[in-house]
Protein backbone atom coordinates (compact mmCIF):
# COMPACT_ATOMS: atom_id res chain seq x y z
CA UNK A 1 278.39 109.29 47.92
CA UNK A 2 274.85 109.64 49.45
CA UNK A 3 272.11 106.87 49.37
CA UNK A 4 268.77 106.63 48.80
CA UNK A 5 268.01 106.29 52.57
CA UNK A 6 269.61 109.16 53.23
CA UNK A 7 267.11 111.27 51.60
CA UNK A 8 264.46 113.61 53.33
CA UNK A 9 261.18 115.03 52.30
CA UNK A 10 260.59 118.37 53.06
CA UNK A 11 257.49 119.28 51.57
CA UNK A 12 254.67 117.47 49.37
CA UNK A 13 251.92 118.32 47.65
CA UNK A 14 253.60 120.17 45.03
CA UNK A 15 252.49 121.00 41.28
CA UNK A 16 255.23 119.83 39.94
CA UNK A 17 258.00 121.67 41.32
CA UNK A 18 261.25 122.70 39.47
CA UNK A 19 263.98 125.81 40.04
CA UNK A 20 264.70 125.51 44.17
CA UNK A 21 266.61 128.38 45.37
CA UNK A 22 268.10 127.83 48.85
CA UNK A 23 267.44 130.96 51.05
CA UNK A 24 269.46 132.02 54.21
CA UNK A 25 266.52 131.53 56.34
CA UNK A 26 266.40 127.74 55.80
CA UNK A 27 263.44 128.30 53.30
CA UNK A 28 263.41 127.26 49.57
CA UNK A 29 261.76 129.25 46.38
CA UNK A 30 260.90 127.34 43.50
CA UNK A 31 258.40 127.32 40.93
CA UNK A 32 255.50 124.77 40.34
CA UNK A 33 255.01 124.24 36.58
CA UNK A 34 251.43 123.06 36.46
CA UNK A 35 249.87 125.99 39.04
CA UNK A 36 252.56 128.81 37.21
CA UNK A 37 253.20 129.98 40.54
CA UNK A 38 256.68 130.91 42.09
CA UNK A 39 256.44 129.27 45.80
CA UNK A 40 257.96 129.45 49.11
CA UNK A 41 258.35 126.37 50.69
CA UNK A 42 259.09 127.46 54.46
CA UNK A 43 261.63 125.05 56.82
CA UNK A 44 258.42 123.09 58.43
CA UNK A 45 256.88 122.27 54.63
CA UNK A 46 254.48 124.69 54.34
CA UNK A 47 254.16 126.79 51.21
CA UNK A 48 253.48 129.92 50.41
CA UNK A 49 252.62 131.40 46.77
CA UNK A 50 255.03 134.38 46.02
CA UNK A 51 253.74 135.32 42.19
CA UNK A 52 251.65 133.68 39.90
CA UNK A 53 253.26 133.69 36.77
CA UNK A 54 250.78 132.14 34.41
CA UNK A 55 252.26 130.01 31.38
CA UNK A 56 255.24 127.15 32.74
CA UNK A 57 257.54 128.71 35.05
CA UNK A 58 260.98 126.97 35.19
CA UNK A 59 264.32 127.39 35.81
CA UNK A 60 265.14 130.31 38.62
CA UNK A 61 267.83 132.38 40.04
CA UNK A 62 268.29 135.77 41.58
CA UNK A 63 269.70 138.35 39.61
CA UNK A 64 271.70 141.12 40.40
CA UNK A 65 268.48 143.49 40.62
CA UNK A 66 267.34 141.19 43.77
CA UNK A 67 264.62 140.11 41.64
CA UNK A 68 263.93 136.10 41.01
CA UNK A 69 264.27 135.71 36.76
CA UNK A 70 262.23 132.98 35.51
CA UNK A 71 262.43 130.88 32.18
CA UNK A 72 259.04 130.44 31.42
CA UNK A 73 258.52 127.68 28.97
CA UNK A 74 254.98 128.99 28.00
CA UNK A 75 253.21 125.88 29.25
CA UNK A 76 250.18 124.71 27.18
CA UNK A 77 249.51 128.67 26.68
CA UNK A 78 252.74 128.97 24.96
CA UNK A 79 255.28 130.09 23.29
CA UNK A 80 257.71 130.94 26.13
CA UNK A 81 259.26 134.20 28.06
CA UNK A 82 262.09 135.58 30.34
CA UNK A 83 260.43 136.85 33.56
CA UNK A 84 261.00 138.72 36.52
CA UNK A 85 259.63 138.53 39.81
CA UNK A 86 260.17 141.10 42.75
CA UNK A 87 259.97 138.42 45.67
CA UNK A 88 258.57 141.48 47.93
CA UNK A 89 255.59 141.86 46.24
CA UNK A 90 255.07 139.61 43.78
CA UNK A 91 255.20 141.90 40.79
CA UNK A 92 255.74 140.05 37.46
CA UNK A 93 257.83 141.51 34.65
CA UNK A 94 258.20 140.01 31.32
CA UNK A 95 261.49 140.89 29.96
CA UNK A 96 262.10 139.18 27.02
CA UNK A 97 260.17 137.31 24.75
CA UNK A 98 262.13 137.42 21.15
CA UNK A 99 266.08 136.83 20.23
CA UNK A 100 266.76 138.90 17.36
CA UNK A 101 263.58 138.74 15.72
CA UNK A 102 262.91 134.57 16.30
CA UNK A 103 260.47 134.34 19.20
CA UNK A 104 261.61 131.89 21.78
CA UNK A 105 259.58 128.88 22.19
CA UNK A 106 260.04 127.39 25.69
CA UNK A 107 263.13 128.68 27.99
CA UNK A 108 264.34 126.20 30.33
CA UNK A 109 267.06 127.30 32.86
CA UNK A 110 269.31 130.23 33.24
CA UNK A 111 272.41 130.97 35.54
CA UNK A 112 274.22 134.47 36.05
CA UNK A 113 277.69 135.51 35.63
CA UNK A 114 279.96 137.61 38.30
CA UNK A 115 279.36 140.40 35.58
CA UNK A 116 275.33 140.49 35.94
CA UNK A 117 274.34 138.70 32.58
CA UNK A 118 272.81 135.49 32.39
CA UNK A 119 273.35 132.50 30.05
CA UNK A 120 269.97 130.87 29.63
CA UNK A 121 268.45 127.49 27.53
CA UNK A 122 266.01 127.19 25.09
CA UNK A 123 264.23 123.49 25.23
CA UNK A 124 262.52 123.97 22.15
CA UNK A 125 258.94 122.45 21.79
CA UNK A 126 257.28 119.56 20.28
CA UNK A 127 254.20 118.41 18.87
CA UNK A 128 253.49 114.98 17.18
CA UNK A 129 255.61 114.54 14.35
CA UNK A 130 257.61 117.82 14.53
CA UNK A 131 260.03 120.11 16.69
CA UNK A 132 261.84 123.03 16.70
CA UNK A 133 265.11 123.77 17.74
CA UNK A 134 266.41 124.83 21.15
CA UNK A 135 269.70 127.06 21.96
CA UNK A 136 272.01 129.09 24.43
CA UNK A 137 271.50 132.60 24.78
CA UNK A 138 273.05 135.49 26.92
CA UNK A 139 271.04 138.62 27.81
CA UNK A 140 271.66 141.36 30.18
CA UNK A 141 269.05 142.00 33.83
CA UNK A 142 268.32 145.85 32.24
CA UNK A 143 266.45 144.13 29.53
CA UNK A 144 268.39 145.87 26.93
CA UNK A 145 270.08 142.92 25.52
CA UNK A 146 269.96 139.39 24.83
CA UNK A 147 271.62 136.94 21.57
CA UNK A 148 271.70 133.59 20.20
CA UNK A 149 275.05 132.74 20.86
CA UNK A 150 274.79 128.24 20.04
CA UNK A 151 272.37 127.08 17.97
CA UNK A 152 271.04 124.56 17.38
CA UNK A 153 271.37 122.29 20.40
CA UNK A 154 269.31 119.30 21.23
CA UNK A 155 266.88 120.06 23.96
CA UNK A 156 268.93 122.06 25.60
CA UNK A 157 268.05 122.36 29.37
CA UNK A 158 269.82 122.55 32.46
CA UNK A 159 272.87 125.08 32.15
CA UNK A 160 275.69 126.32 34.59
CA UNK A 161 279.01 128.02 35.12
CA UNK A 162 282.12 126.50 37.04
CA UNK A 163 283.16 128.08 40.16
CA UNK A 164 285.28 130.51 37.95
CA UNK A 165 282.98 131.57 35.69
CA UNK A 166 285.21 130.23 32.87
CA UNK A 167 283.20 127.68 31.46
CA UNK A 168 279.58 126.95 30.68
CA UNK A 169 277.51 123.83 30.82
CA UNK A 170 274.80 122.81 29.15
CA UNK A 171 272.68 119.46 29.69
CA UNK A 172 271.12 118.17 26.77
CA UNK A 173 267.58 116.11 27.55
CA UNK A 174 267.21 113.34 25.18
CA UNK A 175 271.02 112.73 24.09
CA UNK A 176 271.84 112.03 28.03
CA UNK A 177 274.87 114.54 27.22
CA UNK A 178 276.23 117.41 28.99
CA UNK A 179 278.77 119.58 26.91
CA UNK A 180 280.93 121.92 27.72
CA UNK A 181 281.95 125.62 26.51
CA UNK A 182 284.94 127.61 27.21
CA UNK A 183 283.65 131.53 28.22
CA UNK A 184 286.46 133.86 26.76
CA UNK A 185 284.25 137.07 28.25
CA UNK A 186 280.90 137.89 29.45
CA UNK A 187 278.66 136.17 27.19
CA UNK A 188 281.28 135.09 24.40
CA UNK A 189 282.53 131.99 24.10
CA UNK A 190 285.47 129.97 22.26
CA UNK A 191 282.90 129.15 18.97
CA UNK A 192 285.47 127.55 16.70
CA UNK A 193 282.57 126.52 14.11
CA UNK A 194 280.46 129.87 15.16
CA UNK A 195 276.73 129.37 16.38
CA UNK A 196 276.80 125.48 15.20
CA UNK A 197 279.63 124.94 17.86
CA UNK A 198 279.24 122.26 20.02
CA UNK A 199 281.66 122.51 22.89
CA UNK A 200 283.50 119.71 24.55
CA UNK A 201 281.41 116.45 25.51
CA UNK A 202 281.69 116.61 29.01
CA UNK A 203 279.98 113.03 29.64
CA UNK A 204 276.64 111.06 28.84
CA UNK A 205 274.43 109.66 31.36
CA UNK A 206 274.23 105.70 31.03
CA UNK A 207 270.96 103.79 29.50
CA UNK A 208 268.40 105.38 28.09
CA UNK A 209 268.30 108.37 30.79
CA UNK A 210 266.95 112.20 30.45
CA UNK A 211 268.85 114.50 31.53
CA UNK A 212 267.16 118.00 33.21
CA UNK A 213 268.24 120.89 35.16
CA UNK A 214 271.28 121.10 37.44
CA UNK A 215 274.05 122.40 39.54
CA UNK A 216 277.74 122.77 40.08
CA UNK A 217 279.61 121.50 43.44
CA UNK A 218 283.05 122.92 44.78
CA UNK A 219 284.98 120.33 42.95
CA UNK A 220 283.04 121.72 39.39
CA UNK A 221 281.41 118.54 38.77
CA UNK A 222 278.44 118.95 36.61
CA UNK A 223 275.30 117.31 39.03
CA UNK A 224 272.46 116.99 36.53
CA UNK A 225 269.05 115.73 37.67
CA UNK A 226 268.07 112.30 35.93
CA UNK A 227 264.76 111.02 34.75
CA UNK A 228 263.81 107.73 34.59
CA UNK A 229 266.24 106.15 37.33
CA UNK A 230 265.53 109.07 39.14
CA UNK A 231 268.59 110.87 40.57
CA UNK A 232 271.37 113.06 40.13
CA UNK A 233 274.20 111.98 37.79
CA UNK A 234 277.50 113.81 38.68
CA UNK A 235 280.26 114.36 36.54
CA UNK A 236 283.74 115.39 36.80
CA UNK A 237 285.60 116.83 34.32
CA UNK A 238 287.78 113.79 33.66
CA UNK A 239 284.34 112.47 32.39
CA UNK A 240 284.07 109.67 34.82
CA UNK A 241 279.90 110.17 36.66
CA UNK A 242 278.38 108.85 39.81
CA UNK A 243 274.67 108.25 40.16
CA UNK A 244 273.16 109.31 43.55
CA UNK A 245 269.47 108.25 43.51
CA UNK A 246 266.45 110.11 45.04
CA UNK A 247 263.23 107.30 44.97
CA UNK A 248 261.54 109.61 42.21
CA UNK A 249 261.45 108.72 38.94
CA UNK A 250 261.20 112.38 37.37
CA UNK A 251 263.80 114.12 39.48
CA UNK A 252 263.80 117.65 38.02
CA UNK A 253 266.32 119.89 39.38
CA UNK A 254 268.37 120.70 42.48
CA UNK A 255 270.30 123.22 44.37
CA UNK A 256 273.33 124.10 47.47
CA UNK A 257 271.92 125.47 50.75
CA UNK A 258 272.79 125.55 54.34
CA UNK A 259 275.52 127.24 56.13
CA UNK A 260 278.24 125.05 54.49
CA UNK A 261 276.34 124.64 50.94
CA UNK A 262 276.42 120.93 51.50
CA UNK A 263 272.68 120.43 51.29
CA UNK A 264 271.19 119.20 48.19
CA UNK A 265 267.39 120.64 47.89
CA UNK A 266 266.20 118.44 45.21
CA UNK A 267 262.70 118.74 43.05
CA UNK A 268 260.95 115.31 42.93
CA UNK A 269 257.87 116.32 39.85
CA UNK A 270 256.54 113.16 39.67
CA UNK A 271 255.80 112.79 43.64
CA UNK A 272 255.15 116.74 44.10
CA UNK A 273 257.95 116.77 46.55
CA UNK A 274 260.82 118.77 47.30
CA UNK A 275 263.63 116.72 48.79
CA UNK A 276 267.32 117.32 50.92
CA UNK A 277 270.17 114.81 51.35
CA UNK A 278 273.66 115.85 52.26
CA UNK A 279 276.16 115.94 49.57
CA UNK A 280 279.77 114.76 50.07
CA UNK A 281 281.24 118.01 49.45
CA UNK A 282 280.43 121.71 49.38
CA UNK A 283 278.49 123.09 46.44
CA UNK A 284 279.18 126.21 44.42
CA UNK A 285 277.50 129.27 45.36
CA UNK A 286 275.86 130.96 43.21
CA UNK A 287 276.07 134.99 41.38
CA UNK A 288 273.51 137.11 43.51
CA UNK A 289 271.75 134.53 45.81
CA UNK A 290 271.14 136.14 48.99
């Protein structure tokens, strides 16, 4: 697996930068939480503001519309939203900001099926001696549609689908847990216990590490961004991980890019940085990127 050494900064100066999508031009988009901005960062580190979003923009992904759709997490403005941003010219839509009749508090990541839905996390917010709840939901890109399909999770936040589309993942931050879900069709999945389901333990992250957002490789191991050691913990589906570390502590997120997918574009928060290192395999390409 990769080293530290191996790893390269592309870019600083970030506001604590999250959701990197790898574009074919050798640029990355990805949002910076603290300006609520969606940002290009262009091949020679430069960036460029696409949209600014307000609240805490999060987890990203195209759609099937072409548009980037956001979790906003609400930042200190709260409570959260679904977005939409046209990347052309930096129109913001807000798409959903309710699941059947419970507001949501602060969305976290989202991915999107071959079929043009999108399973996204609810973190759930916290104040000093209380919490809510987080979940998984599935809505539809016309805006029409979107449920509470688990609930309640704990912190849910990064989420993903394996190459085949047949199962979901879902990293949960403070257990150090990523579980897994079987799909059975668009936005339905094997709920033996209903919404209080809680899938298949995929793994848990050693120590006292917090897990965030992450990504799927080729060989549908589950590469979750780690806080604290500061990394990306991947695991296979035999539940065996490997830890692959990136020098910052608060390593947020990270995606596939390059001709052969086999660049890692990593978000370092704490430093502001957005990072690349070469993973050992291909990664899995995702629904609707261009």
């Amino acid at each position: 697996m990769t080293q530290a050494s191996d790893v390269m900064v592309v870019a600083n100066g970030l506001a604590f930068p999250e959701g990197p999508i790898a574009m074919p031009d050798g640029s990355v988009i990805l949002v910076e939480i603290e300006r609520g901005t969606l940002t290009r960062v262009t091949p020679d580190g430069r960036n460029e503001v696409i949209a600014e979003c307000g609240g805490g923009p999060n987890g990203a992904a195209f759609g099937p519309d072409g548009r980037v759709w956001l979790c906003n997490n609400g930042g200190r403005e709260g409570p959260g939203c679904i977005q939409a941003v046209s990347v052309e010219s930096g129109e913001v839509e807000t798409v959903y900001e309710s699941v059947e009749g419970h507001p949501l508090s602060a969305p976290n990541d989202l991915v999107f099926d071959a079929s043009g839905g999108f399973w996204f996390t609810d973190h759930g917010s916290s104040w000093a001696r209380t919490r809510d709840h987080g979940g998984l939901y599935y809505a539809s890109a016309d805006g029409r549609e979107v449920r509470e399909v688990v609930y309640p999770l704990e912190a849910p936040n990064g989420v993903g689908l394996s190459p085949d589309d047949a199962r979901v993942y879902v990293a949960e931050t403070h257990t150090g847990r990523v579980r897994r879900f079987d799909v059975t069709a668009p936005g339905q999945l094997d709920l033996r216990f209903g919404k209080e389901t809680r899938g298949v333990l995929l793994g848990t992250a050693p120590g006292e590490q917090l897990l965030d957002s992450l990504a799927v490789d080729s060989l549908d191991r589950v590469c979750v961004a780690t806080i604290r050691t500061g990394g990306i913990t991947a695991f296979a589906q035999d539940g065996t991980s490997t830890f692959v570390p990136t020098g910052d502590r608060i390593t947020t997120n990270l995606c596939f890019g390059g001709e052969d997918l086999r660049t890692a574009y990593v978000t370092g928060s704490r430093n502001g940085t957005l990072l690349k290192l070469q993973w050992p395999v291909p990664g899995h390409g995702l629904h609707f990127n261009p």
